[in-house]
Protein backbone atom coordinates (compact mmCIF):
# COMPACT_ATOMS: atom_id res chain seq x y z
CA UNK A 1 89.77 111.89 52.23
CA UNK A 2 87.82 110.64 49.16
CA UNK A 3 90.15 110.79 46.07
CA UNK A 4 88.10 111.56 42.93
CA UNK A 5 88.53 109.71 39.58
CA UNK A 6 90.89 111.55 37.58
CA UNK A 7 89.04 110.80 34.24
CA UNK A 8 85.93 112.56 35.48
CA UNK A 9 87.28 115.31 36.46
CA UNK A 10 89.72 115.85 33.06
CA UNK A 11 86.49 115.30 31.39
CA UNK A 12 84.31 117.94 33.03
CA UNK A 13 87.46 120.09 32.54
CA UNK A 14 87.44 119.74 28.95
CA UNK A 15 83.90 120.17 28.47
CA UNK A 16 84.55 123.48 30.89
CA UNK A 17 86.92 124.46 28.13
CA UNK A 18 89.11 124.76 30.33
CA UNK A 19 93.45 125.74 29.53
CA UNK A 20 94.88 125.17 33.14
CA UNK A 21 93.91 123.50 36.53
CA UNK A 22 95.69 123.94 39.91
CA UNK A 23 95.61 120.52 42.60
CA UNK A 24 96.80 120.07 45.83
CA UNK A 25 99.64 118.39 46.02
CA UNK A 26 99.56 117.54 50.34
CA UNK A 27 99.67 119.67 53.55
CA UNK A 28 102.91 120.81 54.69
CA UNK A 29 105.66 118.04 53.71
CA UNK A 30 103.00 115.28 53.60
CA UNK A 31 101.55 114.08 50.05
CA UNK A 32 98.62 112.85 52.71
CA UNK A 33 95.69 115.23 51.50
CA UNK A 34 96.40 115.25 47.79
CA UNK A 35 93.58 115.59 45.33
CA UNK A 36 94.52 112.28 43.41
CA UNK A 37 95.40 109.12 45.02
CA UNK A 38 96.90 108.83 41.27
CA UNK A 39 98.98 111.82 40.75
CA UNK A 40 101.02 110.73 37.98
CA UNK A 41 97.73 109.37 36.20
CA UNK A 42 96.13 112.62 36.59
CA UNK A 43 98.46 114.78 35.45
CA UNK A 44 98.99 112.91 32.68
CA UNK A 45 95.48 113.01 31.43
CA UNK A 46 95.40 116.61 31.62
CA UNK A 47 98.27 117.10 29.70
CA UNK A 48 96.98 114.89 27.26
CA UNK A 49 94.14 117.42 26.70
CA UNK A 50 96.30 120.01 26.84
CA UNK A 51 95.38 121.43 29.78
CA UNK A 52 98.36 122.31 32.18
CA UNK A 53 98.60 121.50 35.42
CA UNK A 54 99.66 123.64 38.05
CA UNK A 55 99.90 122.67 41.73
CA UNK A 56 100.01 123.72 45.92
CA UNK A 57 100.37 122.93 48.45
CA UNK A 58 99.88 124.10 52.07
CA UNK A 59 102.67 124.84 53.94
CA UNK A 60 102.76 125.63 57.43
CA UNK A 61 106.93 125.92 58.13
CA UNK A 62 107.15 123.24 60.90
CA UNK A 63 103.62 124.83 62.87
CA UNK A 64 101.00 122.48 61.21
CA UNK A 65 100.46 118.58 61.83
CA UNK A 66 101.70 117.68 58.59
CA UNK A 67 105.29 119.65 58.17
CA UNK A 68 108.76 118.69 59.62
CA UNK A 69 109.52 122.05 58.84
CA UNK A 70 110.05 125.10 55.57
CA UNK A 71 112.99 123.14 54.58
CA UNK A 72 111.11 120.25 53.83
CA UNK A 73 108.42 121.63 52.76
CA UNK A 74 110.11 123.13 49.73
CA UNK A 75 111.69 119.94 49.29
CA UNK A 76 108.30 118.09 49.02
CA UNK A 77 106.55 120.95 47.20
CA UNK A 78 109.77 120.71 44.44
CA UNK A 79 109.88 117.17 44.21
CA UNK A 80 106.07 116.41 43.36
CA UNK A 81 106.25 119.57 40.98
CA UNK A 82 109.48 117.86 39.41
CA UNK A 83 108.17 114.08 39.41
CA UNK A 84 104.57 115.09 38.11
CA UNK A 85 106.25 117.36 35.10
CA UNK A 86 103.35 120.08 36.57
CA UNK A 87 103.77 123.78 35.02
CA UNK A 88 104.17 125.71 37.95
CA UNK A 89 103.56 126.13 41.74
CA UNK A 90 101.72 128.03 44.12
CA UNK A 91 102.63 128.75 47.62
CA UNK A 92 99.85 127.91 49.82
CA UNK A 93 100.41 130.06 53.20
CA UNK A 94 98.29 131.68 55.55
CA UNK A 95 97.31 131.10 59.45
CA UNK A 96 100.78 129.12 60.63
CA UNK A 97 102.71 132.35 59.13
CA UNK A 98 101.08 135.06 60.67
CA UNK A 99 102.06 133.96 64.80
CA UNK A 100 104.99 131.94 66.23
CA UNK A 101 108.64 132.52 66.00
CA UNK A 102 110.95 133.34 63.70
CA UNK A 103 107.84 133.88 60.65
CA UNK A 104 109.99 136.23 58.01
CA UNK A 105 113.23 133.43 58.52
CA UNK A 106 110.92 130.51 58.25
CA UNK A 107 109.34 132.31 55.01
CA UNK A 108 112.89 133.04 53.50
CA UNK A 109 114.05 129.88 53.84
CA UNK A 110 111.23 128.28 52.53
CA UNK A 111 111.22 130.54 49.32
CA UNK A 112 115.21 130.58 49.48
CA UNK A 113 115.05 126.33 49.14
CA UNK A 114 112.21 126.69 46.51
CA UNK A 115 113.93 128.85 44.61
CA UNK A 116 116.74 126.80 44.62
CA UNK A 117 115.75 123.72 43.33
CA UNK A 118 112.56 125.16 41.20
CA UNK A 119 114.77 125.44 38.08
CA UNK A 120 112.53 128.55 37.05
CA UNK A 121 109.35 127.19 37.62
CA UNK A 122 107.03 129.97 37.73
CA UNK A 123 105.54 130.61 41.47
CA UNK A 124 102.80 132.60 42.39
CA UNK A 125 101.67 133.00 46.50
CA UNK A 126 97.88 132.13 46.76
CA UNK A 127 97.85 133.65 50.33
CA UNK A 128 95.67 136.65 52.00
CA UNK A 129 93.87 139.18 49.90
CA UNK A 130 94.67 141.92 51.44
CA UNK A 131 98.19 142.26 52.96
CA UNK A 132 96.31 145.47 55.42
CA UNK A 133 94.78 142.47 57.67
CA UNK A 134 97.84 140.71 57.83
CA UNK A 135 100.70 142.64 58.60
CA UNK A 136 102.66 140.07 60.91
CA UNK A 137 102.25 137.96 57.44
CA UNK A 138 105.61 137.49 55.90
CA UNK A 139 104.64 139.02 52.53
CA UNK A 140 108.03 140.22 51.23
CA UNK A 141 110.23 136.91 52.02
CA UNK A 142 107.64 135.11 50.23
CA UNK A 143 107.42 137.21 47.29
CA UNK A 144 110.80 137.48 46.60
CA UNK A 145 110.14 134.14 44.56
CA UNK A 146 106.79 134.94 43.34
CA UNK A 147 106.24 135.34 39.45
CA UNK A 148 102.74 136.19 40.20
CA UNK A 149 100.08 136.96 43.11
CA UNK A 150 97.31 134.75 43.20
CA UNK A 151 95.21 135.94 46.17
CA UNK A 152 92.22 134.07 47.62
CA UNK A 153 89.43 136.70 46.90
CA UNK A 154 86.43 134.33 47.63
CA UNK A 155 84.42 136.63 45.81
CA UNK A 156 80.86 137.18 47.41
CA UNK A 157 77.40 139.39 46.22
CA UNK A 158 77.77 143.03 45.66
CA UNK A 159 81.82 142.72 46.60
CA UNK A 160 83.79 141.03 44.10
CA UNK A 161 85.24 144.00 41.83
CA UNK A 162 85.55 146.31 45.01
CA UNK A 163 87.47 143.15 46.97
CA UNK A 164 89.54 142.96 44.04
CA UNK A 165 90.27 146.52 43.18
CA UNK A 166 91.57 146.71 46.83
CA UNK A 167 93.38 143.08 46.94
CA UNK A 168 94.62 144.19 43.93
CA UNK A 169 96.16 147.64 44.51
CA UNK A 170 97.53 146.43 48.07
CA UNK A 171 99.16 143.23 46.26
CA UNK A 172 100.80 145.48 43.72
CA UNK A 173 102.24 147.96 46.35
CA UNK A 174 104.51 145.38 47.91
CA UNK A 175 105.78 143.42 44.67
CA UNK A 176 104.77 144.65 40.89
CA UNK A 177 103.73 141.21 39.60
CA UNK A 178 100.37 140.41 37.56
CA UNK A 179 97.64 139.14 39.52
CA UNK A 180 95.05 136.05 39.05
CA UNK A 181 92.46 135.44 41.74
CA UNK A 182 91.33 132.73 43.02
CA UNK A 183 87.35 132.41 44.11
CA UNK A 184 85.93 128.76 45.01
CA UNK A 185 84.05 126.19 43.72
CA UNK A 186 83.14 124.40 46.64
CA UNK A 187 80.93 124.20 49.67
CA UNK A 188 83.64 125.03 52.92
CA UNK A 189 84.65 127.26 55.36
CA UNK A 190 84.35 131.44 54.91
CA UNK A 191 82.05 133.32 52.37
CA UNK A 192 80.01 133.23 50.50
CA UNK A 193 78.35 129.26 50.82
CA UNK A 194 78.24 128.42 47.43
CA UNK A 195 74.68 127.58 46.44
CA UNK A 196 74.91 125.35 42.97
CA UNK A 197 72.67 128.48 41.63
């Protein structure tokens, strides 16, 4: 894990024009795969260009290598939110919630502890596109402290208003909240493989 110079990246932000930003705060309840080695410094240079700062992280309820558990994830998710002053939060969930025991109690009392110790943060889940693929998914425990859906649409050719129409409509049916999708911006895993074009 390379960590990339905050000052660069604020930069290219700005000249982006940029009026928000979302990092990774760690896996699970592990600060280990964070985009900045220097949170605090990052953070702060965003905000000094008044761009805010929003963060995730993945959480995996006690399934993935990095997590002790949903309790502590929400712990570490709330703390780094609270010690890096960030904006707001989003929920980071997909495979480790969709087999396994106990999903919807894991899920509630993950979102139960967020909630908790948020102090009205706003929270969106950045999660599945379409809830119709993932029905063992526990949508509804983790909306219940969701301001907003942010699903990952990873927009591709000739798809990207019908994905989202659909993504859309489904997200809507379960919780009325508004709705910002996230594509990528980065060479990795699914579709499409970005090009640079």
């Amino acid at each position: 894990h390379i960590s990339p110079n905050p000052r660069s990246v604020v930069d290219k932000c700005v000249e982006l024009g940029l009026s928000w930003v979302v990092i990774k705060l760690g896996d699970g309840s592990s600060a280990r795969y964070a985009a900045f080695e220097l949170m605090e410094e990052a953070v702060d240079l965003f905000h000094c260009e008044q761009i805010k700062v929003w963060g995730y992280s993945y959480v995996t309820g006690g399934n993935g290598r990095s997590s002790l558990g949903p309790r502590q994830d929400a712990e570490f998710a709330v703390s780094q939110s609270l010690r890096l002053g960030l904006d707001g939060y989003l929920i980071d969930a997909e495979a480790e919630y969709k087999s396994g025991n106990n999903l919807k109690a894991r899920a509630k009392l993950f979102a139960d502890m967020l909630q908790a110790l948020a102090c009205q943060m706003p929270v969106g889940l950045c999660s599945y596109r379409f809830p119709s693929l993932h029905p063992s998914f526990p949508w509804r425990e983790f909306l219940s402290v969701a301001t907003l859906h942010v699903p990952q649409v990873c927009w591709g050719p000739g798809r990207s208003i019908i994905d989202l129409n659909r993504s859309m409509r489904e997200l809507t049916a379960l919780k009325s909240l508004p709705v910002i999708p996230v594509g990528r911006a980065y060479i990795g895993n699914g579709y499409p493989i970005v090009t640079g074009k």
